[in-house]
PDB file of N, CA and C in Angstrom:
ATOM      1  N   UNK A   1      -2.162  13.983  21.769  1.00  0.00           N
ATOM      2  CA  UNK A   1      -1.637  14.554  20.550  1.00  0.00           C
ATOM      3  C   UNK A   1      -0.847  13.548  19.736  1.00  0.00           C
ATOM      4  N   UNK A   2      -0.191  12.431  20.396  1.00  0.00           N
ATOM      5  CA  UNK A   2       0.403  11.649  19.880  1.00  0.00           C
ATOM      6  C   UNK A   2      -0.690  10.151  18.805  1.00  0.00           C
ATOM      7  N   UNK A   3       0.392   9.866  17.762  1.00  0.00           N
ATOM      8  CA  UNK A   3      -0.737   8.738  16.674  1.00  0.00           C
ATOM      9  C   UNK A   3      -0.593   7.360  17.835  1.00  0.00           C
ATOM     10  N   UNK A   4      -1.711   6.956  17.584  1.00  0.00           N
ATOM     11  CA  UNK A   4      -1.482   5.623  18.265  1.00  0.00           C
ATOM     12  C   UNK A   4      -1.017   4.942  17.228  1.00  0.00           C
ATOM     13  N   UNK A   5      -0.610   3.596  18.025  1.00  0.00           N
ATOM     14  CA  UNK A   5       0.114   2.559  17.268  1.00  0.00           C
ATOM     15  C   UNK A   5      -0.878   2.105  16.156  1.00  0.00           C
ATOM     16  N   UNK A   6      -1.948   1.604  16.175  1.00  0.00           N
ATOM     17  CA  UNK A   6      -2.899   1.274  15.004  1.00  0.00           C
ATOM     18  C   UNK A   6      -2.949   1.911  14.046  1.00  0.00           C
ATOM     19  N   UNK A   7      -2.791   3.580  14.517  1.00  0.00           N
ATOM     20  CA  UNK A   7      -2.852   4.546  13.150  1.00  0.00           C
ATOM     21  C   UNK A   7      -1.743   4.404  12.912  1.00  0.00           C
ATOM     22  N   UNK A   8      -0.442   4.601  13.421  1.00  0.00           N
ATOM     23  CA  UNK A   8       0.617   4.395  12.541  1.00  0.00           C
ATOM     24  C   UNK A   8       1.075   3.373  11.794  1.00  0.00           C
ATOM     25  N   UNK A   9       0.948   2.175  11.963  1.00  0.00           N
ATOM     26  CA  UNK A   9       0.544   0.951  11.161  1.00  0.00           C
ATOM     27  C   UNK A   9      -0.390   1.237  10.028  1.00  0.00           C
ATOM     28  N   UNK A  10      -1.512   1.274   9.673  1.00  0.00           N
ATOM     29  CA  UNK A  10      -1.978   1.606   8.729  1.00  0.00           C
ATOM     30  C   UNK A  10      -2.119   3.023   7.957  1.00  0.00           C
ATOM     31  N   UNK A  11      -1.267   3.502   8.582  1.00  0.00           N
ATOM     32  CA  UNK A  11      -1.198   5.407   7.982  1.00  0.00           C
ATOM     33  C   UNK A  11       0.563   5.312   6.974  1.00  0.00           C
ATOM     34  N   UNK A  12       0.968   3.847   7.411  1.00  0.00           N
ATOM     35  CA  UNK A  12       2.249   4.483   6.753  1.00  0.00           C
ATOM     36  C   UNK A  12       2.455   3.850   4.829  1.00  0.00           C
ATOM     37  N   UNK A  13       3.224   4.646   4.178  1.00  0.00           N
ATOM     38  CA  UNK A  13       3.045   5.010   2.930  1.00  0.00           C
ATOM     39  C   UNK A  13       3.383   3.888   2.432  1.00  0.00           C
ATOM     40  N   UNK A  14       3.046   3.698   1.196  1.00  0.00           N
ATOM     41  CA  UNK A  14       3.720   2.607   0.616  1.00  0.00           C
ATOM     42  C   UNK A  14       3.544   1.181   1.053  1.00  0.00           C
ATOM     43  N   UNK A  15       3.416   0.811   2.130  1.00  0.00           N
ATOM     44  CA  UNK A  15       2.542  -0.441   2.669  1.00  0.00           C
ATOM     45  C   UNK A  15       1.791  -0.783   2.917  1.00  0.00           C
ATOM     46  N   UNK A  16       1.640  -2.355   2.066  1.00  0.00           N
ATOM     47  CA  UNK A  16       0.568  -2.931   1.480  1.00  0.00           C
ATOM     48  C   UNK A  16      -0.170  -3.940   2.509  1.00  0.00           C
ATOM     49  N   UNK A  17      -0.655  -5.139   2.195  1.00  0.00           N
ATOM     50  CA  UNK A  17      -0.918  -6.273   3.317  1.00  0.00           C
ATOM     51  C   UNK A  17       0.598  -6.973   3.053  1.00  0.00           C
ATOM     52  N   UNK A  18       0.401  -7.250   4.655  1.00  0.00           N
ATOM     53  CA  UNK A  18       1.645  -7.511   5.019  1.00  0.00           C
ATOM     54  C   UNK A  18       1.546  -9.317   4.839  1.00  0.00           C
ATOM     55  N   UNK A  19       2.827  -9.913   5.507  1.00  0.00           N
ATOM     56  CA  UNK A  19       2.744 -11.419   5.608  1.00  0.00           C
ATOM     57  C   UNK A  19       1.698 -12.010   6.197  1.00  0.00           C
ATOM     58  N   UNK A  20       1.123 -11.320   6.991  1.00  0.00           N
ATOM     59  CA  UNK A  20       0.137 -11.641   8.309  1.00  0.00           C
ATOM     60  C   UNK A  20      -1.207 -12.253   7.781  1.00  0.00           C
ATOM     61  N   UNK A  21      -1.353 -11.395   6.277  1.00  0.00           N
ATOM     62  CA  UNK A  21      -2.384 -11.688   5.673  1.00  0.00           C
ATOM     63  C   UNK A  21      -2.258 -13.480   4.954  1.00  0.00           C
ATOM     64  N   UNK A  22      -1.340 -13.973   4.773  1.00  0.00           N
ATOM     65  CA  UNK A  22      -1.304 -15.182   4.194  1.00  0.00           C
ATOM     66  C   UNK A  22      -1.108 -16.299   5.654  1.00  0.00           C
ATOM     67  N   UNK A  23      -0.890 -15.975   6.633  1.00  0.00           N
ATOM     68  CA  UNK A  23      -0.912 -16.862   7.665  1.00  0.00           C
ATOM     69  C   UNK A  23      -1.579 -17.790   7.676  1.00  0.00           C
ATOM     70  N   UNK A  24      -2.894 -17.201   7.568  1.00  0.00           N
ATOM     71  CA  UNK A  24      -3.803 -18.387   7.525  1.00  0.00           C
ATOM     72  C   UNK A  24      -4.653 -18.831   6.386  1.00  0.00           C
ATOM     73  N   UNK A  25      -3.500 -18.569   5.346  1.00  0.00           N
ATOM     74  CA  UNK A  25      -3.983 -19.390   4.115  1.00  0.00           C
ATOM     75  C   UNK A  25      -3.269 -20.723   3.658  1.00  0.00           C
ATOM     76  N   UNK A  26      -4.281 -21.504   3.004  1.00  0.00           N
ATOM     77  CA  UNK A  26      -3.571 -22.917   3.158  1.00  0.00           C
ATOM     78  C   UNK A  26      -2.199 -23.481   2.654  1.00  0.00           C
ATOM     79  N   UNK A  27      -1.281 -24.077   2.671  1.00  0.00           N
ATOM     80  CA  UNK A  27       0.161 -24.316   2.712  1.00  0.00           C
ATOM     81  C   UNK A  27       0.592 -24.034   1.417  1.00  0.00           C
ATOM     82  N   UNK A  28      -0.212 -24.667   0.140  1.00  0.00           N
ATOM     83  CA  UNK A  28       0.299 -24.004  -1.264  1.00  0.00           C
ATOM     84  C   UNK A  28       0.242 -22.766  -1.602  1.00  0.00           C
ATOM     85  N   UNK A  29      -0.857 -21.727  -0.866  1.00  0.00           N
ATOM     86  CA  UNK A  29      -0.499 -20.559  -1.148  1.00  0.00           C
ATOM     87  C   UNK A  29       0.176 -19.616  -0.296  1.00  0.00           C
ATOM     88  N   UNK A  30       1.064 -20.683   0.389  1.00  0.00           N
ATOM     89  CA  UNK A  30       2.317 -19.960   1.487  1.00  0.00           C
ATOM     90  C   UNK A  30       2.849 -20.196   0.267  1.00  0.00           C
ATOM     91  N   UNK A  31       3.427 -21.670  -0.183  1.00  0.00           N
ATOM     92  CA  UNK A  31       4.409 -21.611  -0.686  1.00  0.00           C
ATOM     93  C   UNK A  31       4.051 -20.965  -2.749  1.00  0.00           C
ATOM     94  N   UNK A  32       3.229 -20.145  -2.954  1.00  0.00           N
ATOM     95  CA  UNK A  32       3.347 -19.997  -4.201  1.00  0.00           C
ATOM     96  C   UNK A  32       3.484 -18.406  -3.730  1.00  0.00           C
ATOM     97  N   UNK A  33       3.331 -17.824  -2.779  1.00  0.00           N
ATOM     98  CA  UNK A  33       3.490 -16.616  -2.332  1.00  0.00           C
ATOM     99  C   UNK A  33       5.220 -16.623  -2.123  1.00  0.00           C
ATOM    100  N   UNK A  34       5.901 -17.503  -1.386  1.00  0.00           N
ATOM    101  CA  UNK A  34       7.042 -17.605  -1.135  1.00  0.00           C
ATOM    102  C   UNK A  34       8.093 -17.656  -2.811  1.00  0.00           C
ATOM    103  N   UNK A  35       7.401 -18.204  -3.577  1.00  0.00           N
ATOM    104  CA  UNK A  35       8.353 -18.391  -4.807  1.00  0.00           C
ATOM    105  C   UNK A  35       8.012 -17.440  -5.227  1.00  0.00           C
ATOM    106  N   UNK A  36       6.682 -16.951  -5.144  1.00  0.00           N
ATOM    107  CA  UNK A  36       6.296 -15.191  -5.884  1.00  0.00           C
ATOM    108  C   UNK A  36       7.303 -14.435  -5.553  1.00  0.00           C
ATOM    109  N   UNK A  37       8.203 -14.063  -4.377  1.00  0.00           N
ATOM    110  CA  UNK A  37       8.546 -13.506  -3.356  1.00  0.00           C
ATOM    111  C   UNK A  37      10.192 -13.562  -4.136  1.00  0.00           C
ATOM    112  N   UNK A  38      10.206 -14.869  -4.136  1.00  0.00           N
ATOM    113  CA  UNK A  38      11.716 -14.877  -4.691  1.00  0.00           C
ATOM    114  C   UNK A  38      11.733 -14.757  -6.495  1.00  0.00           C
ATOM    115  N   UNK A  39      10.710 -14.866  -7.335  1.00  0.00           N
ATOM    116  CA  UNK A  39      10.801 -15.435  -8.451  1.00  0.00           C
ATOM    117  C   UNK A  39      10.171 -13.885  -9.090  1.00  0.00           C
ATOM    118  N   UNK A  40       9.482 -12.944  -8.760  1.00  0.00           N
ATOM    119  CA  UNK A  40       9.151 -11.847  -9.033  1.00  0.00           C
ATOM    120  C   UNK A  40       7.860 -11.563  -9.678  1.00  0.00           C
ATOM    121  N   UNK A  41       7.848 -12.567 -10.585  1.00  0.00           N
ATOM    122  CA  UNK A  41       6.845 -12.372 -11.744  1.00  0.00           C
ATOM    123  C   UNK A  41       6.592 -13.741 -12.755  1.00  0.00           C
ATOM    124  N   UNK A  42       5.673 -14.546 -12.495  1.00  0.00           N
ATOM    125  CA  UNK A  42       5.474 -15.663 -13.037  1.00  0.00           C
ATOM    126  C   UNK A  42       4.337 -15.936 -13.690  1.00  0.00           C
ATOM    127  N   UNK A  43       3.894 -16.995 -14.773  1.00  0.00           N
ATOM    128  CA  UNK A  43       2.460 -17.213 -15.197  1.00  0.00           C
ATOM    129  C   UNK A  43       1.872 -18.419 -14.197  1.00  0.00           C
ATOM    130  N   UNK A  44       0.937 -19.029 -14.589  1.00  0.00           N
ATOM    131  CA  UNK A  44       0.504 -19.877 -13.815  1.00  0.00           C
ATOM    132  C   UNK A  44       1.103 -21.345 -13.806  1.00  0.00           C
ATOM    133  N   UNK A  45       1.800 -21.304 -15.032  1.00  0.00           N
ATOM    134  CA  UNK A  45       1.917 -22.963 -15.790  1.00  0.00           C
ATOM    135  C   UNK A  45       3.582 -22.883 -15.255  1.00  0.00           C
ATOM    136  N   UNK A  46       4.100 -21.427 -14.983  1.00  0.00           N
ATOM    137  CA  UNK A  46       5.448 -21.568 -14.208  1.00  0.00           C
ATOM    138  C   UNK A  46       5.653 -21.809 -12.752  1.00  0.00           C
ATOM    139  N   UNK A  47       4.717 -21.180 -12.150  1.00  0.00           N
ATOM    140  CA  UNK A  47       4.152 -21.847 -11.195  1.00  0.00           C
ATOM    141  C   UNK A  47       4.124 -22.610 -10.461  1.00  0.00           C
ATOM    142  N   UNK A  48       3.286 -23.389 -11.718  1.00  0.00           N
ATOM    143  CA  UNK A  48       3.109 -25.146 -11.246  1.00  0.00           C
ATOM    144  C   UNK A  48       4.729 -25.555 -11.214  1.00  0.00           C
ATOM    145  N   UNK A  49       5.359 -25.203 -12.329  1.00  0.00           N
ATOM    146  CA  UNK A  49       6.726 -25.648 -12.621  1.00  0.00           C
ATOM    147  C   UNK A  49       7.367 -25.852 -11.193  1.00  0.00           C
ATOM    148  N   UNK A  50       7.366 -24.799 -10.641  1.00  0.00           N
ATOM    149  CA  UNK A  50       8.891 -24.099  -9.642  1.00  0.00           C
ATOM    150  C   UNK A  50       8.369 -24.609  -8.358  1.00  0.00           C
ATOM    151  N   UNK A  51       6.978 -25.012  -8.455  1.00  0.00           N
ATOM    152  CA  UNK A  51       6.265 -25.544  -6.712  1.00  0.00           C
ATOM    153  C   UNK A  51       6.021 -26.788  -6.968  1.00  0.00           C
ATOM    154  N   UNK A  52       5.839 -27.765  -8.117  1.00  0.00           N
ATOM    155  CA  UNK A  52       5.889 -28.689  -8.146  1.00  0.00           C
ATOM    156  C   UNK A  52       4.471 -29.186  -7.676  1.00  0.00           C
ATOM    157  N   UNK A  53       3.474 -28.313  -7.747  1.00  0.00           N
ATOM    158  CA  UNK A  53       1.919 -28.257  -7.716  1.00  0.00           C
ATOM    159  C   UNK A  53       1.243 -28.661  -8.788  1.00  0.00           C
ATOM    160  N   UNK A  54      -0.206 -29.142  -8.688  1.00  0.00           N
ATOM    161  CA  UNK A  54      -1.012 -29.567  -9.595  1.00  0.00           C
ATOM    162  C   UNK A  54      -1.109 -28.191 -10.377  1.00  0.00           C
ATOM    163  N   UNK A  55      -1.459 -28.049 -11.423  1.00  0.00           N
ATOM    164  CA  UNK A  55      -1.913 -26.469 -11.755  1.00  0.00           C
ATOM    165  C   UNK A  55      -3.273 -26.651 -11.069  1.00  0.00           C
ATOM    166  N   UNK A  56      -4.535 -27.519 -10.571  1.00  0.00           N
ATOM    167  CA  UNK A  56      -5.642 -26.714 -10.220  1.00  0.00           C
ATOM    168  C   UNK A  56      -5.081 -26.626  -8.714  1.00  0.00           C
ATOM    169  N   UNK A  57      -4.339 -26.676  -8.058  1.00  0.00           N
ATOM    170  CA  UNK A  57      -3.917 -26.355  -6.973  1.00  0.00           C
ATOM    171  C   UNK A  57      -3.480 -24.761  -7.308  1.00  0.00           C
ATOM    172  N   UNK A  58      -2.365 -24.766  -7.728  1.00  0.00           N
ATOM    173  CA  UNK A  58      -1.846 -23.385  -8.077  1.00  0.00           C
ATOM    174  C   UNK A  58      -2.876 -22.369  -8.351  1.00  0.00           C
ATOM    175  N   UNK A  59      -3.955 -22.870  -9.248  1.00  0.00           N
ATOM    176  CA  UNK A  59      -5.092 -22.273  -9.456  1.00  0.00           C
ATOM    177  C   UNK A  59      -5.915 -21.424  -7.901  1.00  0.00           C
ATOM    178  N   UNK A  60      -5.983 -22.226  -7.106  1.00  0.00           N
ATOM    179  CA  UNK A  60      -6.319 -22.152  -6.063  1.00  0.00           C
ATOM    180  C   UNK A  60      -6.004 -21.243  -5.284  1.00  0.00           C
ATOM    181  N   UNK A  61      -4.693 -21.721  -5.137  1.00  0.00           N
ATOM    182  CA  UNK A  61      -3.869 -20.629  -4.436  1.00  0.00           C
ATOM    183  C   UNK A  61      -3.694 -19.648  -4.674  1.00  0.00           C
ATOM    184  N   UNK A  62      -3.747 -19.237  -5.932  1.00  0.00           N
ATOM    185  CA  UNK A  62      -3.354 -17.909  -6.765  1.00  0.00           C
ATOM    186  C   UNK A  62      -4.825 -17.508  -6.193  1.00  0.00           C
ATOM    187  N   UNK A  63      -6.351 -17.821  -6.109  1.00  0.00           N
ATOM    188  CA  UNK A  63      -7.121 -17.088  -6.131  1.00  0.00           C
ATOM    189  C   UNK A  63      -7.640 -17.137  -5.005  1.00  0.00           C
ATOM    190  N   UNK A  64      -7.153 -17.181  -3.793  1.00  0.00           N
ATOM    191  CA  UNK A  64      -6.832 -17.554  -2.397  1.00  0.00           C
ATOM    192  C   UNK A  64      -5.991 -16.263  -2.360  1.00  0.00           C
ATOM    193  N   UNK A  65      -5.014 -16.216  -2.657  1.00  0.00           N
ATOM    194  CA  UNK A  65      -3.776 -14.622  -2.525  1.00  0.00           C
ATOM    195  C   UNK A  65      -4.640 -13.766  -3.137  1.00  0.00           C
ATOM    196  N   UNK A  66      -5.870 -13.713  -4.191  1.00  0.00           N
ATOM    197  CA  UNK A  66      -5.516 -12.300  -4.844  1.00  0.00           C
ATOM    198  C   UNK A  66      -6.618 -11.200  -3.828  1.00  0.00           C
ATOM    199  N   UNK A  67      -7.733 -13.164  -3.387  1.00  0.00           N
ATOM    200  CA  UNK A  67      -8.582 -12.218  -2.449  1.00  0.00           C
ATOM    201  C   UNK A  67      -8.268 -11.760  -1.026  1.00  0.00           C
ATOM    202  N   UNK A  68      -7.046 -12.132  -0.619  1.00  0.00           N
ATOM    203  CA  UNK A  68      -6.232 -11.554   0.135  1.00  0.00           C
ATOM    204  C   UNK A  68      -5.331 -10.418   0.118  1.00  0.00           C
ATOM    205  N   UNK A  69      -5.354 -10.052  -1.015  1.00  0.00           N
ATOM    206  CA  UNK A  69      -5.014  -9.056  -1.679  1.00  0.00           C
ATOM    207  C   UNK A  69      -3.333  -8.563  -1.478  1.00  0.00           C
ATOM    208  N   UNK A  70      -2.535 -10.004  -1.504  1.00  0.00           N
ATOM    209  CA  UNK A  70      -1.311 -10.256  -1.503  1.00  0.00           C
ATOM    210  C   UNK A  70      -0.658 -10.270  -2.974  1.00  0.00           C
ATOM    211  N   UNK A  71      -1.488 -10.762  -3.909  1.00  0.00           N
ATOM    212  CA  UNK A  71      -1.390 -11.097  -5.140  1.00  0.00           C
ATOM    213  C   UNK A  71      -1.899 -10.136  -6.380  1.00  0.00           C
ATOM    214  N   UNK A  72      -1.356  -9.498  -7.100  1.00  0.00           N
ATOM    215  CA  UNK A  72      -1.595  -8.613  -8.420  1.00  0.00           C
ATOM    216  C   UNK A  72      -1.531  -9.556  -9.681  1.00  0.00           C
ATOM    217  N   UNK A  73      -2.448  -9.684 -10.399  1.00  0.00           N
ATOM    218  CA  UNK A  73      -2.356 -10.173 -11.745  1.00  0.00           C
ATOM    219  C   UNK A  73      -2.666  -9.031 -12.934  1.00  0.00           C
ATOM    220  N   UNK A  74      -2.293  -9.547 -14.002  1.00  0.00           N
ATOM    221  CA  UNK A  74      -2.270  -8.989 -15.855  1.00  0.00           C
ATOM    222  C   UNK A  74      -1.793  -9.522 -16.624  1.00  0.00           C
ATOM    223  N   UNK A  75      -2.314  -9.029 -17.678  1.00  0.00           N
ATOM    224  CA  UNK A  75      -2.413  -9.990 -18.845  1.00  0.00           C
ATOM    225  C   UNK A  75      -0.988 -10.029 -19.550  1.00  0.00           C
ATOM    226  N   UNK A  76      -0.437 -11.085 -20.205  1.00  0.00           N
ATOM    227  CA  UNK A  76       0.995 -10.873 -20.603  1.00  0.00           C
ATOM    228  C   UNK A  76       0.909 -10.069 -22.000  1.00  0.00           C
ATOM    229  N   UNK A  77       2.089  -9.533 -22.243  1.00  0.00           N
ATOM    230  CA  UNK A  77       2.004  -8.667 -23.492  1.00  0.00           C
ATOM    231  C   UNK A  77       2.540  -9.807 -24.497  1.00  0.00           C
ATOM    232  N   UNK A  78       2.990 -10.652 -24.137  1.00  0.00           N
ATOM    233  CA  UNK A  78       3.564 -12.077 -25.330  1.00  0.00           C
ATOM    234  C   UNK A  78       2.750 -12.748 -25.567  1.00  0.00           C
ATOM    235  N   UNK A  79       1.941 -12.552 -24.324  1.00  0.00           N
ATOM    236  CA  UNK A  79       1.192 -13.987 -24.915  1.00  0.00           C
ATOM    237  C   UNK A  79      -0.557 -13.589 -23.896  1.00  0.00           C
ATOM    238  N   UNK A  80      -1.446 -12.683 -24.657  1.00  0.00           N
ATOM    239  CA  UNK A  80      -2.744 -12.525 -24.215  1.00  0.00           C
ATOM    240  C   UNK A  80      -3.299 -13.570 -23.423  1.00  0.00           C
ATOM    241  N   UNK A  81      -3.650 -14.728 -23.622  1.00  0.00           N
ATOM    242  CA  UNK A  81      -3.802 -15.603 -22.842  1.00  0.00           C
ATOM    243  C   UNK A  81      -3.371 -15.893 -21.846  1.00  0.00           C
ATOM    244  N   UNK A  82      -2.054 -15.507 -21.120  1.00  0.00           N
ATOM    245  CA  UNK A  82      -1.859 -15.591 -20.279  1.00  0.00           C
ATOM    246  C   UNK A  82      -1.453 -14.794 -19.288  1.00  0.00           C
ATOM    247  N   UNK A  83      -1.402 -14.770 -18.286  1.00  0.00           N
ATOM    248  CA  UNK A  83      -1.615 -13.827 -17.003  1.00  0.00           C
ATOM    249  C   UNK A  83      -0.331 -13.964 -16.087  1.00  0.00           C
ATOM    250  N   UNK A  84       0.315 -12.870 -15.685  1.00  0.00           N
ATOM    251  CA  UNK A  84       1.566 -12.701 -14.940  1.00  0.00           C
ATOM    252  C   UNK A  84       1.123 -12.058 -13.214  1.00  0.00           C
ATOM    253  N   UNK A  85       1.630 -13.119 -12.755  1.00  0.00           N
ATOM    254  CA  UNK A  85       1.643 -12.853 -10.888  1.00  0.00           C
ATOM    255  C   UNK A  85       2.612 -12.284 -10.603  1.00  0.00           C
ATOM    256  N   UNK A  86       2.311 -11.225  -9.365  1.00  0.00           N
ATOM    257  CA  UNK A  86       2.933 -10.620  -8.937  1.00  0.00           C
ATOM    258  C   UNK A  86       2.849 -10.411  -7.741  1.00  0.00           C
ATOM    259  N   UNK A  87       3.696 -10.578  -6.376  1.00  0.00           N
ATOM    260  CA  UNK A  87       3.316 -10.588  -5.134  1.00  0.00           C
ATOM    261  C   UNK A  87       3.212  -9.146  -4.575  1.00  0.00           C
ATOM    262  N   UNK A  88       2.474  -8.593  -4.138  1.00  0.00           N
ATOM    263  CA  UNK A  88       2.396  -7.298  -3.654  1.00  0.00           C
ATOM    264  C   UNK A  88       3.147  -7.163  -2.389  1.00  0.00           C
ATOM    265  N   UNK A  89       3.861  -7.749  -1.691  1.00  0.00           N
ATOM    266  CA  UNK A  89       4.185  -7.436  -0.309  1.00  0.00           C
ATOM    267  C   UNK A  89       5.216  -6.540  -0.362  1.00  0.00           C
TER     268      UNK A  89
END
């Protein structure tokens, strides 16, 4: 009668993929997940700024997280062209 542990792990509300999911993604998109984490909401070219990354790195990484599905993007309301990250964890 009781949930097993697996179902309760994935039965509970509100949680998303966890850290576990970026483990084994490569070191810039630890660390652009990590400034996501602290920084909230960034474009790509800020990004590069705050990690001190190539932008086609950042590039990378960002699309490395989103198919990990750690990462939420949209379009900015200032500026159409550009796109605001958001870490889902």
């Amino acid at each position: 009668m009781g949930v097993s542990d697996t179902e309760a792990v994935t039965t509970g509300e509100g949680e998303g993929v966890g850290w576990e999911a970026v483990e084994e993604l490569p070191p810039s998109a630890k660390l652009v997940a990590k400034v996501l984490e602290y920084e909230d909401t960034l474009t790509q070219s800020q990004l590069a700024e705050e990690t001190l990354l190539p932008p086609r790195t950042v590039r990378y990484a960002l699309s490395r997280l989103e198919d990990a599905g750690v990462v939420e993007s949209r379009f900015s309301f200032s500026d159409a062209r550009k796109r605001l990250y958001t870490l889902k964890l």
